[in-house]
Structures are given as structure tokens and as C-alpha cells.
C-alpha atoms as a PDB file:
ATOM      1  CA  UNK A   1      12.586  23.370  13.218  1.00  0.00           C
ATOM      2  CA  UNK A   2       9.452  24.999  12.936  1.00  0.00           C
ATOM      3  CA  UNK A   3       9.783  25.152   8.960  1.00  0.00           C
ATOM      4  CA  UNK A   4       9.819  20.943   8.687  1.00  0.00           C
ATOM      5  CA  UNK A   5       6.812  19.256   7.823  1.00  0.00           C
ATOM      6  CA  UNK A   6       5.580  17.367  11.340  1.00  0.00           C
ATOM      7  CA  UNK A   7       2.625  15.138  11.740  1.00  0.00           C
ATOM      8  CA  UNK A   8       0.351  17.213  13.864  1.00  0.00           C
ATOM      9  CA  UNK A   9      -0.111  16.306  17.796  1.00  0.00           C
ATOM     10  CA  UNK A  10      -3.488  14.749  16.683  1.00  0.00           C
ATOM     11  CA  UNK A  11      -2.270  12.376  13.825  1.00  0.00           C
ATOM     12  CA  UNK A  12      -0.221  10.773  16.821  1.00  0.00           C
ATOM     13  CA  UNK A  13      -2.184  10.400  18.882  1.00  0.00           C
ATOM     14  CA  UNK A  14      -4.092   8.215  16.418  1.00  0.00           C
ATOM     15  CA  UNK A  15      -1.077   5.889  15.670  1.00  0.00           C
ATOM     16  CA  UNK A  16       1.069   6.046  18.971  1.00  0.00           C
ATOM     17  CA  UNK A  17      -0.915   3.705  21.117  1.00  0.00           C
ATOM     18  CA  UNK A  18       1.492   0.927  18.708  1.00  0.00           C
ATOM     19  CA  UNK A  19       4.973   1.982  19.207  1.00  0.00           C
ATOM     20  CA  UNK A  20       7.014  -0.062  20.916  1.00  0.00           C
ATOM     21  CA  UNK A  21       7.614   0.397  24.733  1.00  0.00           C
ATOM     22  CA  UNK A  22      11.167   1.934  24.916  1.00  0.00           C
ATOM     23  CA  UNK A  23      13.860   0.306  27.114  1.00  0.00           C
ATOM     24  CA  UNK A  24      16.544   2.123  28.639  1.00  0.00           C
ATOM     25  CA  UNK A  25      17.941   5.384  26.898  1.00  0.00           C
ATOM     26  CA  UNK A  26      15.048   7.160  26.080  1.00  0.00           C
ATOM     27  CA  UNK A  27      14.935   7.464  22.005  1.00  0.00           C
ATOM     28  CA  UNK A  28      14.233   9.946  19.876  1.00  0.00           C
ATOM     29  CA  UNK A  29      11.176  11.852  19.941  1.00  0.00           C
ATOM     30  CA  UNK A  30       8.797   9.326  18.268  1.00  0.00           C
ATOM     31  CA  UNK A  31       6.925  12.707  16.318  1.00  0.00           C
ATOM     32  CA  UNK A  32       9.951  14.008  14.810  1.00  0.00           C
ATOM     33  CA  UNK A  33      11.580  10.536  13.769  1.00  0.00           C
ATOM     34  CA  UNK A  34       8.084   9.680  11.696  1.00  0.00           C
ATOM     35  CA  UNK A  35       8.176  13.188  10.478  1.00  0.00           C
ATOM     36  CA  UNK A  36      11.303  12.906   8.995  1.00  0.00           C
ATOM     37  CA  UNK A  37      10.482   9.077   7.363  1.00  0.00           C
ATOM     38  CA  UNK A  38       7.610  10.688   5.988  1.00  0.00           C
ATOM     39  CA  UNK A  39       9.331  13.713   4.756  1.00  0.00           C
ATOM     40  CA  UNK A  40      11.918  11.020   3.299  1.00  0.00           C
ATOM     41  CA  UNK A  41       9.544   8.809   1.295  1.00  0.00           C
ATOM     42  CA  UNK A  42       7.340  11.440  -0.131  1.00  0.00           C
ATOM     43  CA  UNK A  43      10.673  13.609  -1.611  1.00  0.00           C
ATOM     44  CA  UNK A  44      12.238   9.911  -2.569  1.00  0.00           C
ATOM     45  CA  UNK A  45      15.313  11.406  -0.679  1.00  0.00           C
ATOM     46  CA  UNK A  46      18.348   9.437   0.292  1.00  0.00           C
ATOM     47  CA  UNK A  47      18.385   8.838   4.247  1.00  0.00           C
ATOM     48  CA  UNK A  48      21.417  10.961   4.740  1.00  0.00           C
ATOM     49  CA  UNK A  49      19.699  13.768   2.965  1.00  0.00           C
ATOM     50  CA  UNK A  50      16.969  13.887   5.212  1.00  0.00           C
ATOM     51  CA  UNK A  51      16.570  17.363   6.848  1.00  0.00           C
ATOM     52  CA  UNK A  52      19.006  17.787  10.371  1.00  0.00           C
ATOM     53  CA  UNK A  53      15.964  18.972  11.999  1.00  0.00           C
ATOM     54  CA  UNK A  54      14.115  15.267  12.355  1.00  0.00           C
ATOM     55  CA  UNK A  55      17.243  14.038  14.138  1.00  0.00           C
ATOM     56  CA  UNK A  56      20.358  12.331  12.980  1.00  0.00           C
ATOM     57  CA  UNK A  57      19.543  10.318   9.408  1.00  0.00           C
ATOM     58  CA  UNK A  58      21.198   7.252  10.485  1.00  0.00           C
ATOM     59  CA  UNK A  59      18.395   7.052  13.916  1.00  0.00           C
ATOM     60  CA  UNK A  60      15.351   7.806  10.970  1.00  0.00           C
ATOM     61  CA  UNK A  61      16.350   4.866   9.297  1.00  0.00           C
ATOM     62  CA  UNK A  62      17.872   2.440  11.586  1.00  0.00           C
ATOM     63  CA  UNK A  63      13.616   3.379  13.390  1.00  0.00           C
ATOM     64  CA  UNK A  64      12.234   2.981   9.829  1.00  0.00           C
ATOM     65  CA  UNK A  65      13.738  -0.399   8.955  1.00  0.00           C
ATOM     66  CA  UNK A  66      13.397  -1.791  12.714  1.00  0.00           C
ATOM     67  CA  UNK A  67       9.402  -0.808  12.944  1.00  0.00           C
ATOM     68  CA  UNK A  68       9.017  -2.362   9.349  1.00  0.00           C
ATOM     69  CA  UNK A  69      10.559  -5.633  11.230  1.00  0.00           C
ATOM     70  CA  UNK A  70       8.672  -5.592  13.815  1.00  0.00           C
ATOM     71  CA  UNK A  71       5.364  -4.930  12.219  1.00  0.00           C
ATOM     72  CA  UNK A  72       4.252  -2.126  13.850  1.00  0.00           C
ATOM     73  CA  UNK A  73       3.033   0.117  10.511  1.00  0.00           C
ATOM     74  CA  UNK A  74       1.371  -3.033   9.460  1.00  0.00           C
ATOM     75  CA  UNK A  75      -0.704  -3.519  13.385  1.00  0.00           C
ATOM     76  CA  UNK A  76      -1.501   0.797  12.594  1.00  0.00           C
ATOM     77  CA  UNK A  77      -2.580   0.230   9.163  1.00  0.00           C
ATOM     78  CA  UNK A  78      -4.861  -3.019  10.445  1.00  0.00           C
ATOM     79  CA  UNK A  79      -6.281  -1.326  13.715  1.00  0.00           C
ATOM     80  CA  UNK A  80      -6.630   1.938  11.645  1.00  0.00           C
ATOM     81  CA  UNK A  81      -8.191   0.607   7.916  1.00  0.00           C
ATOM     82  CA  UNK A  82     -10.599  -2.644   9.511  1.00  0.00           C
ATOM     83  CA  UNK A  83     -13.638  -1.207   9.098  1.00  0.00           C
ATOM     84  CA  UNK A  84     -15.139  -0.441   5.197  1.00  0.00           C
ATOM     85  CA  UNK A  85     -18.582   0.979   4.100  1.00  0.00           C
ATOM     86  CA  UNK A  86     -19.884  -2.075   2.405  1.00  0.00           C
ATOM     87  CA  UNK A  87     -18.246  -1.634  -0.806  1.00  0.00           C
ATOM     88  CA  UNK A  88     -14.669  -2.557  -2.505  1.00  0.00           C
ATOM     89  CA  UNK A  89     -12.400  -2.137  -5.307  1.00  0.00           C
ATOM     90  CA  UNK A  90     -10.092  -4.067  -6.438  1.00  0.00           C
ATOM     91  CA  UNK A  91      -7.066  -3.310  -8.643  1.00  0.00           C
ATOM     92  CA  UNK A  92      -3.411  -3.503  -9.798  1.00  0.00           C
ATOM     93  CA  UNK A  93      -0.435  -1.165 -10.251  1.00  0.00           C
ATOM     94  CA  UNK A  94       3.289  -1.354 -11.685  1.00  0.00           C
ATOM     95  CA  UNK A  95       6.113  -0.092  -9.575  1.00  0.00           C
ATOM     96  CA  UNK A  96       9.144   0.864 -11.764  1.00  0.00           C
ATOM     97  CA  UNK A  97      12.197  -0.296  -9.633  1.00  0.00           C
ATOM     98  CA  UNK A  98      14.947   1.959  -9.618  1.00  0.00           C
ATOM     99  CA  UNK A  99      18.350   0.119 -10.417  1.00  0.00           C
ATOM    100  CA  UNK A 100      19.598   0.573  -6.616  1.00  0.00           C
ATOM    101  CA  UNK A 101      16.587  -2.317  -5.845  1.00  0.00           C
ATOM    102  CA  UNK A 102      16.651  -4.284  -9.317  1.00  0.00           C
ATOM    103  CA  UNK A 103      20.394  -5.285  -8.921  1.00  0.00           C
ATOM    104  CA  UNK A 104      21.267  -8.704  -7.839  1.00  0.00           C
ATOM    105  CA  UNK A 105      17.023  -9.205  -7.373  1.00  0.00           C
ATOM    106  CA  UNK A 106      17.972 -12.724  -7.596  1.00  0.00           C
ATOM    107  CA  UNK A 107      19.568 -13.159  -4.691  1.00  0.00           C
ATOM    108  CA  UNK A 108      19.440 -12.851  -1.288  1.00  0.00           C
ATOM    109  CA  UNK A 109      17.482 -14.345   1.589  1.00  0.00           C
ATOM    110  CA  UNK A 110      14.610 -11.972   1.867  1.00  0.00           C
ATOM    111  CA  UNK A 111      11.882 -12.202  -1.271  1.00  0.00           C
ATOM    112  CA  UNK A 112      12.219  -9.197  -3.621  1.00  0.00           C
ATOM    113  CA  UNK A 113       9.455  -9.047  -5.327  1.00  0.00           C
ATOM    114  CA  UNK A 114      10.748  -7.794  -8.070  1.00  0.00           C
ATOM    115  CA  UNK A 115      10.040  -9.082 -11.859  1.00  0.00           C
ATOM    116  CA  UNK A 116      10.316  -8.435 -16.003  1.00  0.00           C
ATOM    117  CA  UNK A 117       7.218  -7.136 -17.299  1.00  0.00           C
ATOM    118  CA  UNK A 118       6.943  -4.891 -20.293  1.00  0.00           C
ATOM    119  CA  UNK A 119       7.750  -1.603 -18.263  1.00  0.00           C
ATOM    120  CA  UNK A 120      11.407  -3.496 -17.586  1.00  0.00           C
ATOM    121  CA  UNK A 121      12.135  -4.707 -13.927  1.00  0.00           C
ATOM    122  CA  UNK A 122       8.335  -3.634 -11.941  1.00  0.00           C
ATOM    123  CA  UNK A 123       6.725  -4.582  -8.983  1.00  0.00           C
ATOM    124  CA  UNK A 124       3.037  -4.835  -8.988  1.00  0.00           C
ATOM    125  CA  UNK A 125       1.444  -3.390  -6.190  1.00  0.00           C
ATOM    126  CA  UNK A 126      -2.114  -5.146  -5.643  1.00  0.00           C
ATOM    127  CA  UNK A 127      -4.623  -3.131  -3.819  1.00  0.00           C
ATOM    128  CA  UNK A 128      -8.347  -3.150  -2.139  1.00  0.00           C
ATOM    129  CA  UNK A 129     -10.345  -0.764  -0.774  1.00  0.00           C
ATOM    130  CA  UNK A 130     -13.516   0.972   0.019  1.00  0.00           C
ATOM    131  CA  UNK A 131     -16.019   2.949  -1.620  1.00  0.00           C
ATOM    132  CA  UNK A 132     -14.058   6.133  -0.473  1.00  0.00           C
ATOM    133  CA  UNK A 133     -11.038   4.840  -2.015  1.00  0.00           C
ATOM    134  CA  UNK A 134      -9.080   4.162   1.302  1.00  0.00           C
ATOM    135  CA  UNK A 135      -6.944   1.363   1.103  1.00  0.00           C
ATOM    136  CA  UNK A 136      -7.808  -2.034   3.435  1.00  0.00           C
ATOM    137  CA  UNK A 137      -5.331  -4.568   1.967  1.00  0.00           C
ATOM    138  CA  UNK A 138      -1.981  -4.774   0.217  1.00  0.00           C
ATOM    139  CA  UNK A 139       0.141  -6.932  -1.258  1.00  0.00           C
ATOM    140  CA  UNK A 140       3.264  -7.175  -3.460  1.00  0.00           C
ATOM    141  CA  UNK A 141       3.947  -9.175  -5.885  1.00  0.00           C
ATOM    142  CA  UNK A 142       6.285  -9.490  -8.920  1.00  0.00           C
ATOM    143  CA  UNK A 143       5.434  -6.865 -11.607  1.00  0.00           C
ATOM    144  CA  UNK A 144       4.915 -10.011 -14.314  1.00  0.00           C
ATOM    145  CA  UNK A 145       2.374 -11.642 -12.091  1.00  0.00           C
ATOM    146  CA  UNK A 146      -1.578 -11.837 -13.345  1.00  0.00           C
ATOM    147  CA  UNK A 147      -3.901  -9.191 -11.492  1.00  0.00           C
ATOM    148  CA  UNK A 148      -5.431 -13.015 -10.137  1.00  0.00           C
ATOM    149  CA  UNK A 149      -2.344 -13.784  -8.462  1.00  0.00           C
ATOM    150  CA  UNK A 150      -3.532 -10.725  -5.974  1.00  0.00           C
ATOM    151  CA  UNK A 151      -6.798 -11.794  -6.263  1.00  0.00           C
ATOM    152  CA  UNK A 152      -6.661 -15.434  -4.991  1.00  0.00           C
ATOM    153  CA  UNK A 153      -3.770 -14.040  -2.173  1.00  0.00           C
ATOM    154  CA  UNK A 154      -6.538 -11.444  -0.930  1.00  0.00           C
ATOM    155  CA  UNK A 155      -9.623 -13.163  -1.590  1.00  0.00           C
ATOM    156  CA  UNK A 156      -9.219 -15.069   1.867  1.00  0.00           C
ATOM    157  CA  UNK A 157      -9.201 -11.784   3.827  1.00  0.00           C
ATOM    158  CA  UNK A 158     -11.926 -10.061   2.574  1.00  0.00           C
ATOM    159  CA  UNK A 159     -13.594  -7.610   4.489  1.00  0.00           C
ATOM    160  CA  UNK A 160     -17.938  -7.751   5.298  1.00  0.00           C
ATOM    161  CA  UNK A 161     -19.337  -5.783   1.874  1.00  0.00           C
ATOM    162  CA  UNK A 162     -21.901  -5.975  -0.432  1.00  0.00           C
ATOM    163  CA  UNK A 163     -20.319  -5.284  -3.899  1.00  0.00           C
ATOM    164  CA  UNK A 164     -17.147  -5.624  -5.106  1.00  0.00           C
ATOM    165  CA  UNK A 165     -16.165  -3.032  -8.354  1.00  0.00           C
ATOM    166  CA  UNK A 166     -13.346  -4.599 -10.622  1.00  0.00           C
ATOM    167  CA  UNK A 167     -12.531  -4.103 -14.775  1.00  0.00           C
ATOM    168  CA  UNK A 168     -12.543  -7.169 -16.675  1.00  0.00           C
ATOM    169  CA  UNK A 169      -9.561  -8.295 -15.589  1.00  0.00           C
ATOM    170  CA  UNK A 170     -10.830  -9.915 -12.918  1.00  0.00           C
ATOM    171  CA  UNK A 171     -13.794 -11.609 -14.727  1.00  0.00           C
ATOM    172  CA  UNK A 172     -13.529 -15.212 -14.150  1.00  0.00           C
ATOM    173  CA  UNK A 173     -15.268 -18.474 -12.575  1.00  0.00           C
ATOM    174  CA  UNK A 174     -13.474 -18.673  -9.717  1.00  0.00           C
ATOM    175  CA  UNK A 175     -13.298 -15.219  -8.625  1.00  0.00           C
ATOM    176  CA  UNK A 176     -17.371 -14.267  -9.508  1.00  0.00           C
ATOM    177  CA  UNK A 177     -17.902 -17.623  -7.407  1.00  0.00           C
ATOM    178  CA  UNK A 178     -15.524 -16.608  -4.353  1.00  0.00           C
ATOM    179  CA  UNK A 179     -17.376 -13.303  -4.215  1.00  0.00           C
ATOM    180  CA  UNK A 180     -21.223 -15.071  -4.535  1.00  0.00           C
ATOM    181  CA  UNK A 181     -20.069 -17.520  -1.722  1.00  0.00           C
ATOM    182  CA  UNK A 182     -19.446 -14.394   0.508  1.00  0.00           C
ATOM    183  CA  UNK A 183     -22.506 -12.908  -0.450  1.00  0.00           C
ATOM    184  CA  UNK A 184     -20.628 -10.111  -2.178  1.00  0.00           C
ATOM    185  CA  UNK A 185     -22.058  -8.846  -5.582  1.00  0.00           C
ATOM    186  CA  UNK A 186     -19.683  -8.615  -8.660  1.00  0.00           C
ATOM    187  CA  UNK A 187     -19.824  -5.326 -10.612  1.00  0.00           C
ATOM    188  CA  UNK A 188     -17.394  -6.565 -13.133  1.00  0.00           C
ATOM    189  CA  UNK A 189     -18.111  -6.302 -16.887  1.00  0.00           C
ATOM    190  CA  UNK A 190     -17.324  -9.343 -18.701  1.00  0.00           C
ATOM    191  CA  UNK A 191     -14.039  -9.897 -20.720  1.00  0.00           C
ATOM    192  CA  UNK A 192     -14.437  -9.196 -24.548  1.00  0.00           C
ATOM    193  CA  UNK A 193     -13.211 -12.997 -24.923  1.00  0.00           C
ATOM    194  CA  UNK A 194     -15.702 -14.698 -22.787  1.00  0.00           C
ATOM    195  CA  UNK A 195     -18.862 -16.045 -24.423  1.00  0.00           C
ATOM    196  CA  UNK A 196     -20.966 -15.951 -21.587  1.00  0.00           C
ATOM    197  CA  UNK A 197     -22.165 -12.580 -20.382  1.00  0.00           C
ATOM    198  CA  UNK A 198     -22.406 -11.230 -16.970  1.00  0.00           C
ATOM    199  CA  UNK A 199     -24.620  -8.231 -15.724  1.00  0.00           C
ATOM    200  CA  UNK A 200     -23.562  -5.057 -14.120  1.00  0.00           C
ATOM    201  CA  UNK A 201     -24.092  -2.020 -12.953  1.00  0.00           C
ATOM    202  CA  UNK A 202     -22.480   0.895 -15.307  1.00  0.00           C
ATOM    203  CA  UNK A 203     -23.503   3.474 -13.073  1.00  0.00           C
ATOM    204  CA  UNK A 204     -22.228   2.120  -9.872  1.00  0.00           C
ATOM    205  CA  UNK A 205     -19.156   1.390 -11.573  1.00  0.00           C
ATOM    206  CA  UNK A 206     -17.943   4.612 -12.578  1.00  0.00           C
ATOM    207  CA  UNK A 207     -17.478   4.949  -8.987  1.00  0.00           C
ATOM    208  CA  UNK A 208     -14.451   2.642  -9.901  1.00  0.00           C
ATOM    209  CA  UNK A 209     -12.285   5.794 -10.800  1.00  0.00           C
ATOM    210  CA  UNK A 210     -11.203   6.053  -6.954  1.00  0.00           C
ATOM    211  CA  UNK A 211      -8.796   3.141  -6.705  1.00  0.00           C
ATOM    212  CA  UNK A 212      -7.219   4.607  -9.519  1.00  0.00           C
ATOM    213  CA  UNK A 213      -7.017   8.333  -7.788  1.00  0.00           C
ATOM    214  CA  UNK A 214      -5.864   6.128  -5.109  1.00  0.00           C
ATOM    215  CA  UNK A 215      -3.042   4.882  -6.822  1.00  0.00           C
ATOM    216  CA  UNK A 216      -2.207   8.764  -8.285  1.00  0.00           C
ATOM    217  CA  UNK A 217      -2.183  10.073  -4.776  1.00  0.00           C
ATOM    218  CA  UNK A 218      -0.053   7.262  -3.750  1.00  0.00           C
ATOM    219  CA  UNK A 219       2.753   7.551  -6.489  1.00  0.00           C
ATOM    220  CA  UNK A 220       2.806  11.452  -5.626  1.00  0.00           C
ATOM    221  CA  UNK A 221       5.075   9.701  -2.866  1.00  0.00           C
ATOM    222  CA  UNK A 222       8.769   9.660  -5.038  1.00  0.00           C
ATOM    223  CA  UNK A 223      10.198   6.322  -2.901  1.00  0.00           C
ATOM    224  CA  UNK A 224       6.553   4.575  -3.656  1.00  0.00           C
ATOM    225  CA  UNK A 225       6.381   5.890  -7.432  1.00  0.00           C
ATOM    226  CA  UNK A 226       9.855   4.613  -8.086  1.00  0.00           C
ATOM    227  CA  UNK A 227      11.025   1.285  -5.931  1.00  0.00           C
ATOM    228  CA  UNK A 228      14.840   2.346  -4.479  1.00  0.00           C
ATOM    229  CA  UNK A 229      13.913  -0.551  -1.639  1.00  0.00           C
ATOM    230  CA  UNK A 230      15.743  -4.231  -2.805  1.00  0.00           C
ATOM    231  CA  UNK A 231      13.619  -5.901  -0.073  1.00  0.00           C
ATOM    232  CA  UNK A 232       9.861  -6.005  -0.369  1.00  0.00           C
ATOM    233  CA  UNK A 233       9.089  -5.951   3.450  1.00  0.00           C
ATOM    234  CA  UNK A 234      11.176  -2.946   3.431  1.00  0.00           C
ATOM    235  CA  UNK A 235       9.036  -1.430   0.425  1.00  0.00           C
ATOM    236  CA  UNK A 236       5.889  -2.709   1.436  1.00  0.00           C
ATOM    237  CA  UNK A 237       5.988  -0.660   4.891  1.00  0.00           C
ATOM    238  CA  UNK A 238       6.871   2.647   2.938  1.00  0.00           C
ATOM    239  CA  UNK A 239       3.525   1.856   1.284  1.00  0.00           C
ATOM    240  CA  UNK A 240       1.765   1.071   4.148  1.00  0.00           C
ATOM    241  CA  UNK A 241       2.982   4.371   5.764  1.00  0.00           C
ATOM    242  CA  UNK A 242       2.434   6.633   2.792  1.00  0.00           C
ATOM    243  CA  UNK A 243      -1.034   4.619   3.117  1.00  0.00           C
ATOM    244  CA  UNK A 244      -1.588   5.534   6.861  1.00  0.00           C
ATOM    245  CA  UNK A 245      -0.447   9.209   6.547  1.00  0.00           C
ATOM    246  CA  UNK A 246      -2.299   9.852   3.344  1.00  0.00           C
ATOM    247  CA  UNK A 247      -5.945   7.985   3.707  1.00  0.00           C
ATOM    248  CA  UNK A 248      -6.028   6.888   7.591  1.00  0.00           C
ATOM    249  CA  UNK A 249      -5.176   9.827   9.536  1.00  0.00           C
ATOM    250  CA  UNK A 250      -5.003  12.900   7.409  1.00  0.00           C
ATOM    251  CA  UNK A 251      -7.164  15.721   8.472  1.00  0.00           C
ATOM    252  CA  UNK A 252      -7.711  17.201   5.197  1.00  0.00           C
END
């Protein structure tokens, strides 16, 4: 026991305030359980080979997949990730799915999220953050889908800021209007097809080169770098925990 990896007393008490009250039998230590989901993602293990130490496999996943249900990683991530520093980032990343996820990706009840693009059958993981590079929102989409899709699905939600860094694929009407309307500058330079030229700020965006560290740090995590998950819900709350452990309460 003392050789696993365990979210320090101080990381919980960050996140537990969320967990669900438990109802009869008391369940298993809450610490240990997210230890072992953690240590489970970031290896890109299979459940059963999860270490003995966190507790029985079948009780870290059975908690992983109810939580993800219920929510509760998303209520951390929004309690923990709601306040930015005035500047944001917006970009886009392909998630090879494994074949485990990709079979059958047509069917089903629950959306998969799962598409063709040129890397084969992707996911495209849609991100924005701050000016530190810490994730605020996410969002899943199929891996053929336009970096706008994500756009126009976040744009609603945008947090207070006063700049928003993007590459030229997000250089378009709509998107520089949707920013001016929220009083948000655009640091995007302007796609080598459009005529009409926009200013920005090539200093300010070199700063840019965090969303894309973010994205490195995040597919460090095996289950995030390569999709094993055929339900996105299921795959979007390993992200949002590898999110939460890595940017949100780390101590580093």
C-alpha cells in the first residue's frame, strides 16, 4: 500500500466537498478508489489490472462509470476551473480510438463521438483555456468535425476575458464578431485565403504554445492519448479527471 500512487490528503480535500452522500454500507474509501481510477487512466490499464491495493477493480470502475453518470467530475471540474485570468486559447486535438471503442460506433443509444478523419476512426477533443494553459471548457466531438463546430458549441459559454489567442483556423466573420460582441479581442492571424486582413499581436501570441503543452501533458495520460471508451460521456469524464488531477489540483 504505501508504494501506490495516492492523491495526497490535500488534493481531497479540494474535490471531496462533491461526492455523493453515501447510503447504507459504507463504500470504499473515496481516496483510494480515485487513486486507483487515476492510476488506471494515466497507465491506459485494463480495470482488472488495476493494482489490488486501490480495492477490488470491479468497485474502481463500477465508482468511475457511476460518478461519470452522475456528473460529479464535471460539478469538480466547473466549481474548480470557473475563474480565468482574462485571457483564452482556443484549440483542437485528434483522439486515435483504439478498436475496443471504434467497433459497432454506429450503434447504440448513447452518442459516440467517434468519426473518419485522415488519422482513421478519431475523436476530436475541443478545448479552452487560460493564459496559464489550464483547461475551462471541453467538448467532444467527431474527429471529422471543423475546429468551428467547437467553436460555435463553446462560444455561448465563454468565460469574462479580454483576448482570445487562436491560429487561423478560427479566422472567420462569425467567430471575430462573437468575440467583439463580448468585448473580447481576437489575436488570430488571418487565413492565407482570406482577402481581407486582420491585425494581431505576434508577440502575445506566441504565448499560444500552452494549449498545445496542454494537450502534450494531457495525452501523457495512455486511456486519453488513445480512446479504449465506446461512449463519449464515459471518455469525456476520463478527460475531465486527467484535467482536474493534472491542472486543478496538482501541487507541483
Amino acid at each position: 500500500m504505501s508504494d501506490l500512487l495516492l492523491l495526497s490528503e490535500a488534493q481531497m480535500r479540494r474535490i471531496e466537498g462533491h461526492f455523493p452522500l453515501s447510503h447504507g454500507v459504507p463504500r470504499v474509501d473515496d481516496r483510494r478508489i480515485l487513486s486507483g481510477i487515476l492510476f488506471v487512466i494515466r497507465n491506459g490499464l485494463r480495470w482488472r489490472d488495476a493494482p489490488t491495493g486501490y480495492g477490488p477493480h470491479k468497485t474502481i470502475y463500477n465508482r468511475f462509470i457511476r460518478w461519470s453518470r452522475l456528473g460529479v467530475f464535471d460539478r469538480i471540474f466547473a466549481d474548480l476551473a470557473k475563474d480565468g485570468d482574462g485571457v483564452l486559447m482556443i484549440d483542437a486535438t485528434h483522439i486515435k480510438a483504439h478498436r475496443t471503442a471504434a467497433s459497432l460506433f454506429k450503434k447504440g443509444l448513447l452518442p459516440r463521438a467517434i468519426g473518419r478523419s485522415r488519422g482513421g476512426l478519431t475523436s476530436k477533443l475541443h478545448v479552452l483555456c487560460d493564459g496559464r494553459g489550464r483547461p475551462l471548457r471541453l467538448l467532444l466531438t467527431e474527429g471529422q468535425r471543423n475546429d468551428h463546430i467547437g467553436a460555435r458549441a463553446l462560444a455561448p459559454d465563454l468565460p469574462e476575458a479580454t483576448v482570445l489567442l487562436a491560429d487561423r483556423a478560427y479566422d472567420s466573420h462569425w467567430f471575430r464578431q462573437t468575440l467583439d460582441d463580448r468585448g473580447i479581442t481576437a489575436c488570430i492571424p488571418t487565413h492565407r485565403n482570406h482577402k481581407r486582413r486582420f491585425p494581431y499581436d505576434p508577440v502575445l501570441y506566441r504565448r499560444r504554445h500552452r494549449i498545445e503543452n496542454l494537450f502534450a501533458r494531457l495525452k501523457d495520460w495512455r486511456r486519453i492519448h488513445t480512446r479504449y471508451d465506446r461512449c463519449a460521456d464515459i471518455f469525456l469524464a476520463a478527460v475531465t479527471f486527467a484535467c482536474i488531477c493534472l491542472f486543478w489540483i496538482n501541487e507541483s
